[in-house]
N, C-alpha and C. Protein backbone atom coordinates (compact mmCIF):
# COMPACT_ATOMS: atom_id res chain seq x y z
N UNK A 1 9.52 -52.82 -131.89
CA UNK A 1 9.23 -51.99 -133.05
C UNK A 1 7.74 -52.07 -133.42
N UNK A 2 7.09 -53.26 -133.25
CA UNK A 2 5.74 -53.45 -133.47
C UNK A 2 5.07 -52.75 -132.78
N UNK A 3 4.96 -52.92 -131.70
CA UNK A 3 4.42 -52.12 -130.45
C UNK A 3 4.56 -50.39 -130.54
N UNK A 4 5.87 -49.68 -130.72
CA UNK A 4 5.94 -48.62 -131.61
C UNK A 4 5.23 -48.20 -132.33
N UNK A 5 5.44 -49.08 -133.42
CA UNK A 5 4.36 -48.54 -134.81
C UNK A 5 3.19 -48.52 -134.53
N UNK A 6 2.03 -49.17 -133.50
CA UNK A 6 0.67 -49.20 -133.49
C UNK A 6 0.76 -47.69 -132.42
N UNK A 7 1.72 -47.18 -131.72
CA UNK A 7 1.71 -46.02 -130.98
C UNK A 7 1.61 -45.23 -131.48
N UNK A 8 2.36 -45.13 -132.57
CA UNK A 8 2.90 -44.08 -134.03
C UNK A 8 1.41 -43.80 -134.86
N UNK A 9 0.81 -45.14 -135.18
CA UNK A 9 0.05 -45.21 -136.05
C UNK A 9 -1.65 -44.66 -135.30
N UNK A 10 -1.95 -44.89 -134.37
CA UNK A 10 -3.20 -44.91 -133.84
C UNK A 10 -3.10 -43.42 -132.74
N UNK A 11 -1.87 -42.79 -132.17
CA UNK A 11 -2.33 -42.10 -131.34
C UNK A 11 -2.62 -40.39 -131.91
N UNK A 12 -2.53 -40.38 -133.16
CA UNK A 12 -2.87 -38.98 -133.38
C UNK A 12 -3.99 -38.74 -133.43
N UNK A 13 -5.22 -40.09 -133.28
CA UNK A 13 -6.59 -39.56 -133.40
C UNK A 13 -6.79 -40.36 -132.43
N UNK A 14 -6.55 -41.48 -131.41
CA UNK A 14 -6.73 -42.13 -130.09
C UNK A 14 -5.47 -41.77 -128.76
N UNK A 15 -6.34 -42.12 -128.05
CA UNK A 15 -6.02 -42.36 -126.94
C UNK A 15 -5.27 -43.65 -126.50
N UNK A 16 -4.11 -43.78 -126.48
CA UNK A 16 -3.64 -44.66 -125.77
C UNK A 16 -3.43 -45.30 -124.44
N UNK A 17 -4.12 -46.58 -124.46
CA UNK A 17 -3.77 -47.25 -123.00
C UNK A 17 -3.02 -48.22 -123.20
N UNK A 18 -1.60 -47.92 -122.22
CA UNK A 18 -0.82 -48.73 -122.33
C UNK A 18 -0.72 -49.76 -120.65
N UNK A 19 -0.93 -51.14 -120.56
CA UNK A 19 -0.99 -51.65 -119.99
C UNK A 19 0.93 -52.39 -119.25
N UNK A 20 1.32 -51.19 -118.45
CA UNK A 20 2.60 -51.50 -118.30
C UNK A 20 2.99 -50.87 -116.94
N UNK A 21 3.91 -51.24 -116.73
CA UNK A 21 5.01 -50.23 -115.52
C UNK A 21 5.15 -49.12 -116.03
N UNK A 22 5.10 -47.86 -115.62
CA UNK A 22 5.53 -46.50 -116.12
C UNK A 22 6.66 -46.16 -116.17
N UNK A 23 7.60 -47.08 -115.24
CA UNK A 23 9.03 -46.80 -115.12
C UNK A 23 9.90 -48.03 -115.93
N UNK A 24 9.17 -48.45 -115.98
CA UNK A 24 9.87 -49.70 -117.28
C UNK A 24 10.84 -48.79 -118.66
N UNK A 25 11.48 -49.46 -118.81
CA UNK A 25 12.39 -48.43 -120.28
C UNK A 25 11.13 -48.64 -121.48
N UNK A 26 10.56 -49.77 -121.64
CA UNK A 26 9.96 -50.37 -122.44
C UNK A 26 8.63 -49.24 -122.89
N UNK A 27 7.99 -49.03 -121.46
CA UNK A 27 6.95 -48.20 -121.54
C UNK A 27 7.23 -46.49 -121.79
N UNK A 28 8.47 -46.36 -121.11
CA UNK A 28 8.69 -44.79 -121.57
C UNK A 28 9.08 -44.49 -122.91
N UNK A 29 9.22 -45.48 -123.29
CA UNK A 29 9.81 -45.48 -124.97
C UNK A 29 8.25 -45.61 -125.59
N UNK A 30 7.87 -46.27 -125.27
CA UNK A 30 5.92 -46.45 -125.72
C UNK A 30 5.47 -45.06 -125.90
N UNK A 31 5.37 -44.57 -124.34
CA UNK A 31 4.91 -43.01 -124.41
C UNK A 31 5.47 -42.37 -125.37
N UNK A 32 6.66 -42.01 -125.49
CA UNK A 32 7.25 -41.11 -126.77
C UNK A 32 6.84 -41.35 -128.02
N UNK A 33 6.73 -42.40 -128.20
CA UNK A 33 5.73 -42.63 -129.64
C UNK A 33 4.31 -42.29 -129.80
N UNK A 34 3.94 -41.92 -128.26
CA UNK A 34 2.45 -41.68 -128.35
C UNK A 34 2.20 -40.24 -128.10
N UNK A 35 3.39 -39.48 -128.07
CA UNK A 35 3.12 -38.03 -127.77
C UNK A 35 2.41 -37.90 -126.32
N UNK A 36 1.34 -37.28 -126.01
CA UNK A 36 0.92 -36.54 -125.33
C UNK A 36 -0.21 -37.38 -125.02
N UNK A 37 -0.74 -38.23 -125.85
CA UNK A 37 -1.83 -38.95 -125.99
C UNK A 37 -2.00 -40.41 -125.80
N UNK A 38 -1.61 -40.65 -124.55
CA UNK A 38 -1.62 -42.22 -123.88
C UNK A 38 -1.32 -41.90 -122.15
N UNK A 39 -1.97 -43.26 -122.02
CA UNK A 39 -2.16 -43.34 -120.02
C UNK A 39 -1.87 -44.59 -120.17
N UNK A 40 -0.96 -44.82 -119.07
CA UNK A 40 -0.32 -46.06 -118.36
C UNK A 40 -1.06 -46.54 -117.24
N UNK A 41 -1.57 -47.83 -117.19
CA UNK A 41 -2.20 -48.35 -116.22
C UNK A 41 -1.50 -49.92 -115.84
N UNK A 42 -1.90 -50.29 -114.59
CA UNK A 42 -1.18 -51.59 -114.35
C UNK A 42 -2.29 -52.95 -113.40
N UNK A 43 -3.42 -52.05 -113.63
CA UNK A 43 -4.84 -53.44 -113.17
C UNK A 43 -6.17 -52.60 -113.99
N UNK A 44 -6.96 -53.88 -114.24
CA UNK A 44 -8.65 -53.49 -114.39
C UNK A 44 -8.94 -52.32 -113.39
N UNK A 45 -7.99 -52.05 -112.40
CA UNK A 45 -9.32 -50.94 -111.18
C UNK A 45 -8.69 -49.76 -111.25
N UNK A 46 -7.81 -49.72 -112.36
CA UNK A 46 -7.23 -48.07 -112.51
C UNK A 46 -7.91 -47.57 -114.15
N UNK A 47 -8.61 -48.56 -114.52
CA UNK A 47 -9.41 -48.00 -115.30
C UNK A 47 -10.90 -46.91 -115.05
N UNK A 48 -10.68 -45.83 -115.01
CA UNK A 48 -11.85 -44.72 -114.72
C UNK A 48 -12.83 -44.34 -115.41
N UNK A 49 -13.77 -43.97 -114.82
CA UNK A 49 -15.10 -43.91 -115.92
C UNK A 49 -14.94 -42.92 -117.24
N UNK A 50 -14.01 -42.36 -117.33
CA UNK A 50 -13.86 -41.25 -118.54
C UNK A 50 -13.19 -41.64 -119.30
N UNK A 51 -12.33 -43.07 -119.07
CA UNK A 51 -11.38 -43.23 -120.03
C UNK A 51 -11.21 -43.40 -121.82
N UNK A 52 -12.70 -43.97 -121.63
CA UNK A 52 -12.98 -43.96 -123.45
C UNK A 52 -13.25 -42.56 -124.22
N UNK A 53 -13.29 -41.56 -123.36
CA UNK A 53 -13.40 -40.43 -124.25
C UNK A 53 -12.63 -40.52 -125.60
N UNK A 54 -13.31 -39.68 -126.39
CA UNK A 54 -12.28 -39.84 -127.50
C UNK A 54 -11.72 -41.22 -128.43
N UNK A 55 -11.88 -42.05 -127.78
CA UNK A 55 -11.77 -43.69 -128.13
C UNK A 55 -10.22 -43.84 -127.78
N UNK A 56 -9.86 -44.76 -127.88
CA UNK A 56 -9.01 -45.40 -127.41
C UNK A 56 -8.32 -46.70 -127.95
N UNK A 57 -7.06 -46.83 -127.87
CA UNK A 57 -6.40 -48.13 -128.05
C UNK A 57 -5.49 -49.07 -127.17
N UNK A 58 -5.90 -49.97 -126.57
CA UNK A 58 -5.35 -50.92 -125.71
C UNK A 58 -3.94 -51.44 -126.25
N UNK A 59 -2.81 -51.38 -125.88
CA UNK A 59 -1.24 -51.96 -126.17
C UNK A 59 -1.08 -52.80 -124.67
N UNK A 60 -0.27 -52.85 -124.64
CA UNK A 60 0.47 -53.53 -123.15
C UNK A 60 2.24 -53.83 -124.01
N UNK A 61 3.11 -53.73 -122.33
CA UNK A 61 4.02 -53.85 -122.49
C UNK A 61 4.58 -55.08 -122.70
N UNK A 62 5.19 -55.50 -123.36
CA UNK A 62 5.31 -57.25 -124.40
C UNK A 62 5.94 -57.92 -122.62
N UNK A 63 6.21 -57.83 -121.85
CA UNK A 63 6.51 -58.70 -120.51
C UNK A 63 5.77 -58.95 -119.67
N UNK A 64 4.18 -58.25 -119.60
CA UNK A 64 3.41 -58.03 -118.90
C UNK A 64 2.27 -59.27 -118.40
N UNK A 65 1.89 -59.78 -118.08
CA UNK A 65 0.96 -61.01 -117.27
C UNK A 65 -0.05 -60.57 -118.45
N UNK A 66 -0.45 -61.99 -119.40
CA UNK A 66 -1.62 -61.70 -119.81
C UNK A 66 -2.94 -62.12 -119.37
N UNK A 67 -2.94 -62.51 -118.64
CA UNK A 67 -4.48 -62.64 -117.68
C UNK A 67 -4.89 -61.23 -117.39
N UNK A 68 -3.60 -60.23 -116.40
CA UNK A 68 -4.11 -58.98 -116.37
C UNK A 68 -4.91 -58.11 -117.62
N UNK A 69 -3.75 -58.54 -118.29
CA UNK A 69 -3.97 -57.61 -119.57
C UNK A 69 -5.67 -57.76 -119.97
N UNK A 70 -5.63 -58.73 -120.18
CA UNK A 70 -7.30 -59.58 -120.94
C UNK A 70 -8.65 -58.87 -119.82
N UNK A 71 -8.40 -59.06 -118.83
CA UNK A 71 -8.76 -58.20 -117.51
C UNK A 71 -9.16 -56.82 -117.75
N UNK A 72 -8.30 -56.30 -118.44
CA UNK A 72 -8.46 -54.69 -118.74
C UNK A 72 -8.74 -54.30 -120.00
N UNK A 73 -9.18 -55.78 -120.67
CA UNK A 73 -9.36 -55.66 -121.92
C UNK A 73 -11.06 -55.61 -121.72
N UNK A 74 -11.63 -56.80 -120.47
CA UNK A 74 -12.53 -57.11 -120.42
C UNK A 74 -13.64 -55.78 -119.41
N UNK A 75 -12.72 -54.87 -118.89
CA UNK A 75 -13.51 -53.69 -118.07
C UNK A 75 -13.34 -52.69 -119.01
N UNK A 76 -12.32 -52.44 -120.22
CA UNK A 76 -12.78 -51.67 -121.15
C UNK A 76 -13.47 -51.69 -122.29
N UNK A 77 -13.72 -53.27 -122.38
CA UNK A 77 -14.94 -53.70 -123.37
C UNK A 77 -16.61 -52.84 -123.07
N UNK A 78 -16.72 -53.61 -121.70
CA UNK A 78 -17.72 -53.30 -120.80
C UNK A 78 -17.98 -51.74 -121.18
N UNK A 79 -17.03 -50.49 -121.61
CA UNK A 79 -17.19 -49.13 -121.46
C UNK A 79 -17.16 -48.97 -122.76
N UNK A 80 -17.09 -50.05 -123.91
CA UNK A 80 -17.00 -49.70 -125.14
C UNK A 80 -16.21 -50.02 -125.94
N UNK A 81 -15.08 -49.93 -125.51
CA UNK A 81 -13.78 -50.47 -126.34
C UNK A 81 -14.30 -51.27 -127.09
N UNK A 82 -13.95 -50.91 -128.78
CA UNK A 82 -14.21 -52.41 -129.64
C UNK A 82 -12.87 -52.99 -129.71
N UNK A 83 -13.11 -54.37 -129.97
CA UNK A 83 -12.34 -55.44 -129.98
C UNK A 83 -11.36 -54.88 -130.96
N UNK A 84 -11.66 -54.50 -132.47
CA UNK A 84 -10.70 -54.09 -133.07
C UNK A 84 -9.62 -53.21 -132.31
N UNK A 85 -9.85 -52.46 -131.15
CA UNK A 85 -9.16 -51.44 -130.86
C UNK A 85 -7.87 -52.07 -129.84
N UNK A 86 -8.17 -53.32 -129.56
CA UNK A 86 -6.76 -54.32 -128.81
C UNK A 86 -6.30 -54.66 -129.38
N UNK A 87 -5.35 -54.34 -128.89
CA UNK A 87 -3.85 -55.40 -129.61
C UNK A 87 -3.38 -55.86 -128.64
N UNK A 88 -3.32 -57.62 -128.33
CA UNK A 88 -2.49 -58.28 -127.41
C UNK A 88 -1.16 -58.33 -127.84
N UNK A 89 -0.20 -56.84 -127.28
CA UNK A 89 1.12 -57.03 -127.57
C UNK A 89 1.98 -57.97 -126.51
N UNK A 90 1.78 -58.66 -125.87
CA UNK A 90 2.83 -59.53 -125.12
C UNK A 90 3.16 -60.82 -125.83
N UNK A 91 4.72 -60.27 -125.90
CA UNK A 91 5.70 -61.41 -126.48
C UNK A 91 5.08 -62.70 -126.81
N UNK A 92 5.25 -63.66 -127.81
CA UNK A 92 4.66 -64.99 -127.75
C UNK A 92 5.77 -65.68 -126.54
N UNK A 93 6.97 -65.74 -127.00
CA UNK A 93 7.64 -66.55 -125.47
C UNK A 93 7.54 -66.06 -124.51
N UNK A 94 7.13 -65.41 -123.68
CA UNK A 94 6.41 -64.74 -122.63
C UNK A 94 4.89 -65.38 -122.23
N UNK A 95 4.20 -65.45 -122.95
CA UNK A 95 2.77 -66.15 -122.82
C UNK A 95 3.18 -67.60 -122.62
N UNK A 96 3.87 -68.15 -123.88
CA UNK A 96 4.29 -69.44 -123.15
C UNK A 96 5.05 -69.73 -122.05
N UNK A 97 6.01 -68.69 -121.92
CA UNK A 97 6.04 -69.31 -120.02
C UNK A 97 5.50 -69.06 -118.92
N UNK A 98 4.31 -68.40 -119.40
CA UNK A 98 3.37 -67.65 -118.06
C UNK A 98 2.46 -68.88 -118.50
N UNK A 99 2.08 -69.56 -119.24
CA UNK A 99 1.07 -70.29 -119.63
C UNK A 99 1.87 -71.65 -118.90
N UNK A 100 2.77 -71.89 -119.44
CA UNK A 100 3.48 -73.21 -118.35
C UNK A 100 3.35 -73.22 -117.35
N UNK A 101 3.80 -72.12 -116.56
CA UNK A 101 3.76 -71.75 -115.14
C UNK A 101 2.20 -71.95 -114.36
N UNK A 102 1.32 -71.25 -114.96
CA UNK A 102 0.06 -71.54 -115.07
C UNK A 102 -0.64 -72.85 -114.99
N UNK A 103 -0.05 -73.52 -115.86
CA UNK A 103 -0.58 -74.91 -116.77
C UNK A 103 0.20 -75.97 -114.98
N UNK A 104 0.38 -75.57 -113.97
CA UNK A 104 1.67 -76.44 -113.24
C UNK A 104 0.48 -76.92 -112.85
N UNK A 105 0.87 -78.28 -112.09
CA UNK A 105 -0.90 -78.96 -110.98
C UNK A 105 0.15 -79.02 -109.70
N UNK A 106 -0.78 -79.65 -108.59
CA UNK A 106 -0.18 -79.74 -107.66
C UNK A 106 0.86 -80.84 -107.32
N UNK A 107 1.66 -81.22 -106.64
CA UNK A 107 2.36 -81.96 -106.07
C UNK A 107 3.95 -81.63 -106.68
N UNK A 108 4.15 -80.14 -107.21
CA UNK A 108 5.26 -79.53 -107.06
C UNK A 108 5.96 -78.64 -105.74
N UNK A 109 7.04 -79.01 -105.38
CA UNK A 109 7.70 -78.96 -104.09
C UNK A 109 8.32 -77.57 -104.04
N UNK A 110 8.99 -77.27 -104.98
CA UNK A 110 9.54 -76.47 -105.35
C UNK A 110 9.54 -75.28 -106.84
N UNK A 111 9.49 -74.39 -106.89
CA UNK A 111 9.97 -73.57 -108.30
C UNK A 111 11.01 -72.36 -108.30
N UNK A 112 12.43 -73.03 -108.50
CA UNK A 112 13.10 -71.54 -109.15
C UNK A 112 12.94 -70.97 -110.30
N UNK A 113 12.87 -70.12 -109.73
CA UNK A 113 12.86 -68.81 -111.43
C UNK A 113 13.99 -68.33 -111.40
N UNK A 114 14.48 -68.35 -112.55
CA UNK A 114 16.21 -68.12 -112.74
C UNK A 114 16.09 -66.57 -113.97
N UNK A 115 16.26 -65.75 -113.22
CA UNK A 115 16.57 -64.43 -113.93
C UNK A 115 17.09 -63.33 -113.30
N UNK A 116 17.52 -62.42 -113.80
CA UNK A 116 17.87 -61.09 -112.70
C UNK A 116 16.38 -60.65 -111.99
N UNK A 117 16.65 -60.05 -111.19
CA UNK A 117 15.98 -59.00 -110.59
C UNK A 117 15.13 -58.02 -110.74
N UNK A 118 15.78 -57.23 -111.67
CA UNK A 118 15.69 -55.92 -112.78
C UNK A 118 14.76 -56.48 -113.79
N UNK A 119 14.48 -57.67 -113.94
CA UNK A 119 13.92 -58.06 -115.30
C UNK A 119 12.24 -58.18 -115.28
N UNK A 120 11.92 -57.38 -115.63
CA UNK A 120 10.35 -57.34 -115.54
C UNK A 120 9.21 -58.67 -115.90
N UNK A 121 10.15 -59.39 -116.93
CA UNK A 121 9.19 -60.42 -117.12
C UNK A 121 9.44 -61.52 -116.28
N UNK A 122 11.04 -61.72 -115.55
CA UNK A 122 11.33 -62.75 -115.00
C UNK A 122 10.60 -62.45 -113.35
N UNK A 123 10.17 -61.12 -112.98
CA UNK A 123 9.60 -60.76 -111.83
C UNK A 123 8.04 -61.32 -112.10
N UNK A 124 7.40 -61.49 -113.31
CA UNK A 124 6.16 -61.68 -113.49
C UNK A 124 6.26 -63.44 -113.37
N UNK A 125 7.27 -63.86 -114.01
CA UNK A 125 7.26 -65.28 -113.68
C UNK A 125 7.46 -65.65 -112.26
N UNK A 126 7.89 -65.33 -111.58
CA UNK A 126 8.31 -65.31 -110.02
C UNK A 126 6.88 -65.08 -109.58
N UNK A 127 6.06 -64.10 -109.84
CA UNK A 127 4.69 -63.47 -109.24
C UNK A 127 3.72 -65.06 -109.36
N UNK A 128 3.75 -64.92 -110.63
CA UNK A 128 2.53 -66.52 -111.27
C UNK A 128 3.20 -68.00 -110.27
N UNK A 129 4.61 -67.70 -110.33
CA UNK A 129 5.19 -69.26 -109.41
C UNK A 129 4.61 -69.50 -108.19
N UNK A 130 4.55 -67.95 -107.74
CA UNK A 130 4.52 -67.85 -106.11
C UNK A 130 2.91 -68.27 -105.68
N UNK A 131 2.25 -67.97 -106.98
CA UNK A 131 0.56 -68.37 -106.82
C UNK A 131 0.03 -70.19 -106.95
N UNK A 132 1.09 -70.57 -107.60
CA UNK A 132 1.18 -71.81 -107.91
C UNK A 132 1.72 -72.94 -106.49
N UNK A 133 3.24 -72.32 -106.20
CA UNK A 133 3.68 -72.96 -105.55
C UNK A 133 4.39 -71.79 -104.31
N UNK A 134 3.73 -72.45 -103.08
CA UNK A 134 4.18 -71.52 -101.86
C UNK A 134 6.01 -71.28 -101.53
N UNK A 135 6.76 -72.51 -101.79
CA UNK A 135 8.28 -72.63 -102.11
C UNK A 135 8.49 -72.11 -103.67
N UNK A 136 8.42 -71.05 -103.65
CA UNK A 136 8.62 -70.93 -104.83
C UNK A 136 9.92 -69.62 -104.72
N UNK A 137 11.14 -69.74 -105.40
CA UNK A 137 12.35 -68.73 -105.06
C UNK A 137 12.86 -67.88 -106.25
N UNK A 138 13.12 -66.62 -106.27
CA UNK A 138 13.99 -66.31 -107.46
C UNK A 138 15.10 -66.21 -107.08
N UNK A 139 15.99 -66.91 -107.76
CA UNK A 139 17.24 -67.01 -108.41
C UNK A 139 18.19 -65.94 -109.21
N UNK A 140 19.39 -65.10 -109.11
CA UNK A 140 19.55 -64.47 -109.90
C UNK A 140 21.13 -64.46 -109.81
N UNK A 141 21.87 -65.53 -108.80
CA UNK A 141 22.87 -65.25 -108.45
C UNK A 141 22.90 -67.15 -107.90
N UNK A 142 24.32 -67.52 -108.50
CA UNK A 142 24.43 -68.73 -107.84
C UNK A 142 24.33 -69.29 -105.99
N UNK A 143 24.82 -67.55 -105.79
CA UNK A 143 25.08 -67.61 -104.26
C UNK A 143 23.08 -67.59 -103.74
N UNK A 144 22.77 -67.52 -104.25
CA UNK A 144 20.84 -67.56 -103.68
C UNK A 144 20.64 -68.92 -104.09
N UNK A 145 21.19 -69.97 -104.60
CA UNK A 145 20.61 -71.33 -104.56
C UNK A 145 20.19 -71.68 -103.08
N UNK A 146 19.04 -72.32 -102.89
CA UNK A 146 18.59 -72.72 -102.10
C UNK A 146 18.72 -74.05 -101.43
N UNK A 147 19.83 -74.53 -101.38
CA UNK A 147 20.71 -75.72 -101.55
C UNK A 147 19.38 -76.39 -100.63
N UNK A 148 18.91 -76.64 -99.51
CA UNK A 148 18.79 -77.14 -98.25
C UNK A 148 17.50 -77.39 -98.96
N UNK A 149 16.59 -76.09 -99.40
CA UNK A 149 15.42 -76.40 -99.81
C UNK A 149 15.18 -77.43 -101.13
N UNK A 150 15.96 -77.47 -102.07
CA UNK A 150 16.03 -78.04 -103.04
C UNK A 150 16.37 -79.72 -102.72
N UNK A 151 17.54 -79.62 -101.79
CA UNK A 151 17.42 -81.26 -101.23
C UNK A 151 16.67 -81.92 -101.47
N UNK A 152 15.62 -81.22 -100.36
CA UNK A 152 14.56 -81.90 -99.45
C UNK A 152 12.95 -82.27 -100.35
N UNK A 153 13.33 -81.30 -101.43
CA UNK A 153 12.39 -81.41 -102.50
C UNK A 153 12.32 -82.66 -103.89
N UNK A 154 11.07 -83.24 -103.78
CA UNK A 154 10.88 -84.61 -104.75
C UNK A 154 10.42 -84.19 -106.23
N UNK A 155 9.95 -82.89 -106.21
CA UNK A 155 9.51 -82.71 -107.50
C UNK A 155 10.08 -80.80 -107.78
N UNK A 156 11.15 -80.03 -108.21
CA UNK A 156 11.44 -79.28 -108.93
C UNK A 156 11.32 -78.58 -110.06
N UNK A 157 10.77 -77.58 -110.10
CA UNK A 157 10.52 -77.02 -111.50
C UNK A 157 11.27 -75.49 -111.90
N UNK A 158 12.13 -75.95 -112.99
CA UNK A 158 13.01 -74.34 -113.47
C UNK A 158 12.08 -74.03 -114.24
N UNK A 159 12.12 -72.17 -113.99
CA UNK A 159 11.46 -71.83 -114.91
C UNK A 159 12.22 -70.59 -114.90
N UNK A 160 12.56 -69.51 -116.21
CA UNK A 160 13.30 -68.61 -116.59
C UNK A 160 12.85 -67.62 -117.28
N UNK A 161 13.41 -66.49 -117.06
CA UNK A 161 13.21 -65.28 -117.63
C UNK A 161 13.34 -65.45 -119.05
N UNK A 162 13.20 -64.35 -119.72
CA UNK A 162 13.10 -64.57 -121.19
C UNK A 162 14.90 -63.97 -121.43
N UNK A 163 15.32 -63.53 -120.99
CA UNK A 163 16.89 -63.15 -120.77
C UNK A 163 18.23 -63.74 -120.35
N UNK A 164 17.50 -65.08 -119.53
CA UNK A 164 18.26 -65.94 -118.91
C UNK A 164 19.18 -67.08 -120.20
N UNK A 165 20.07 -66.06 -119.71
CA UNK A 165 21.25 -67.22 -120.25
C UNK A 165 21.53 -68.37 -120.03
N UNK A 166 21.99 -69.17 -120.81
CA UNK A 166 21.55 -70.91 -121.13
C UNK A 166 22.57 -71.42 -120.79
N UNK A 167 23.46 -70.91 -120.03
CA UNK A 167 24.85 -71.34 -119.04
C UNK A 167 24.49 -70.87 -117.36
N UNK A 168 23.64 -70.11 -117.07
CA UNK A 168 23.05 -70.29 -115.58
C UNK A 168 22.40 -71.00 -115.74
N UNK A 169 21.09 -71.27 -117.10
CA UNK A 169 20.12 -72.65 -116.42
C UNK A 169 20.89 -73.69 -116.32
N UNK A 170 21.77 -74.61 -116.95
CA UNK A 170 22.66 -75.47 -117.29
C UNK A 170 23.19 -75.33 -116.16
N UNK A 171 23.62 -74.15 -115.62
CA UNK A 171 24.76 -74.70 -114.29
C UNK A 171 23.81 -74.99 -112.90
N UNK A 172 22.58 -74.61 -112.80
CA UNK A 172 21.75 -75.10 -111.76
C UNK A 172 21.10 -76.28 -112.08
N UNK A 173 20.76 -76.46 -113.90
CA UNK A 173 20.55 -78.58 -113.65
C UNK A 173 21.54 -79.10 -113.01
N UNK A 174 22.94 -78.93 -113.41
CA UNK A 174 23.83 -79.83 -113.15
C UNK A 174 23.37 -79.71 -111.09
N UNK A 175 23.65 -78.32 -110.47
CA UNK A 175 23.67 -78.42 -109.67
C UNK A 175 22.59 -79.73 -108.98
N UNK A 176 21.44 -79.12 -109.45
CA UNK A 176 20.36 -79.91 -109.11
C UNK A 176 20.57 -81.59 -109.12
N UNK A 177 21.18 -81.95 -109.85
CA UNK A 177 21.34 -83.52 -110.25
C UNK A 177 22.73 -83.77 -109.39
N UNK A 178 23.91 -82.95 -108.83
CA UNK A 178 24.43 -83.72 -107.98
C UNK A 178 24.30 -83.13 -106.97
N UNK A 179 23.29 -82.98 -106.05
CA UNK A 179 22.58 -82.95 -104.99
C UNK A 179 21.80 -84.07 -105.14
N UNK A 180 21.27 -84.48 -106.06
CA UNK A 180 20.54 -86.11 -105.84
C UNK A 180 21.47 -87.10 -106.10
N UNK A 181 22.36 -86.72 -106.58
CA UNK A 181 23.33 -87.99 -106.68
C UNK A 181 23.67 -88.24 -105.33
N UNK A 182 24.13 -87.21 -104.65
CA UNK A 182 24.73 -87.30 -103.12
C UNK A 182 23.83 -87.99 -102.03
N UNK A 183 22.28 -87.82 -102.52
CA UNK A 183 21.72 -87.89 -101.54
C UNK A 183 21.21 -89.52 -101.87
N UNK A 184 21.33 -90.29 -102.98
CA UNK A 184 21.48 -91.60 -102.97
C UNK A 184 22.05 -92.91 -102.55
């Protein structure tokens, strides 16, 4: 609804850039609030030299990687954009688990990401894991546990979609802990 209202509120005299998937539900619902008057982009290099015409207001879709976002905050600064004109809309629990994920050091073996598929932010957590850690798997179905890989692994890290129900994470600790029981 927040995200809405700054669409509602700013696009009858700006330009909207919305920093999202175009096919996301999230973002086509964005557009409709913005009428006629917003562009969807998804990196700093789809930003074009004309884009500040008219001025403009930076949104992003609340699931979206905020490093990117800040990124396209920082090549439309460069063209003018004032600061007032961003709004960092991505979720606060979203930042904190891209910031965890982020925040990982080395000598992790493993990372599942436990979410559907379909889920845009749990695909962004999967993206940041995979940069972190080369074993890194999504999860979305008990039958994709990675039994063999997880064994063999000394250090494990769950990490979850913002959707993920708290009876799949729960049923892959347990998993996780008697696989080390066995293997004692």
């Amino acid at each position: 609804k927040k995200i809405q209202g700054l669409c509602r509120k700013f696009s009858a005299q700006n330009k909207i850039i919305i920093y999202g998937d175009k096919n996301h539900h999230e973002v086509q619902s964005l557009m409709d609030y913005c009428g006629n008057n917003a562009i969807v982009i998804d990196s700093s290099e789809e930003v074009s030299q004309d884009i500040l015409a008219g001025g403009c207001v930076l949104i992003s879709q609340s699931t979206k990687d905020e490093k990117r976002l800040l990124e396209i905050y920082r090549e439309l600064h460069k063209r003018g954009l004032p600061k007032s004109n961003f709004y960092n809309t991505i979720c606060n629990d979203i930042k904190t688990r891209q910031n965890q994920i982020n925040s990982l050091k080395s000598g992790i073996d493993i990372i599942l990401v436990l979410g559907s598929k379909s889920s845009a932010n749990t695909a962004n957590i999967f993206s940041l894991a995979q940069k972190v850690c080369a074993k890194s798997f999504l999860v979305s179905d008990p039958e994709e546990f990675p039994e063999d890989d997880v064994a063999q692994a000394k250090n494990v890290v769950l990490a979850t979609g913002a959707s993920t129900p708290d009876t799949f994470l729960s049923s892959v600790e347990k998993r996780i802990k008697n696989l080390y029981k066995r293997g004692e």
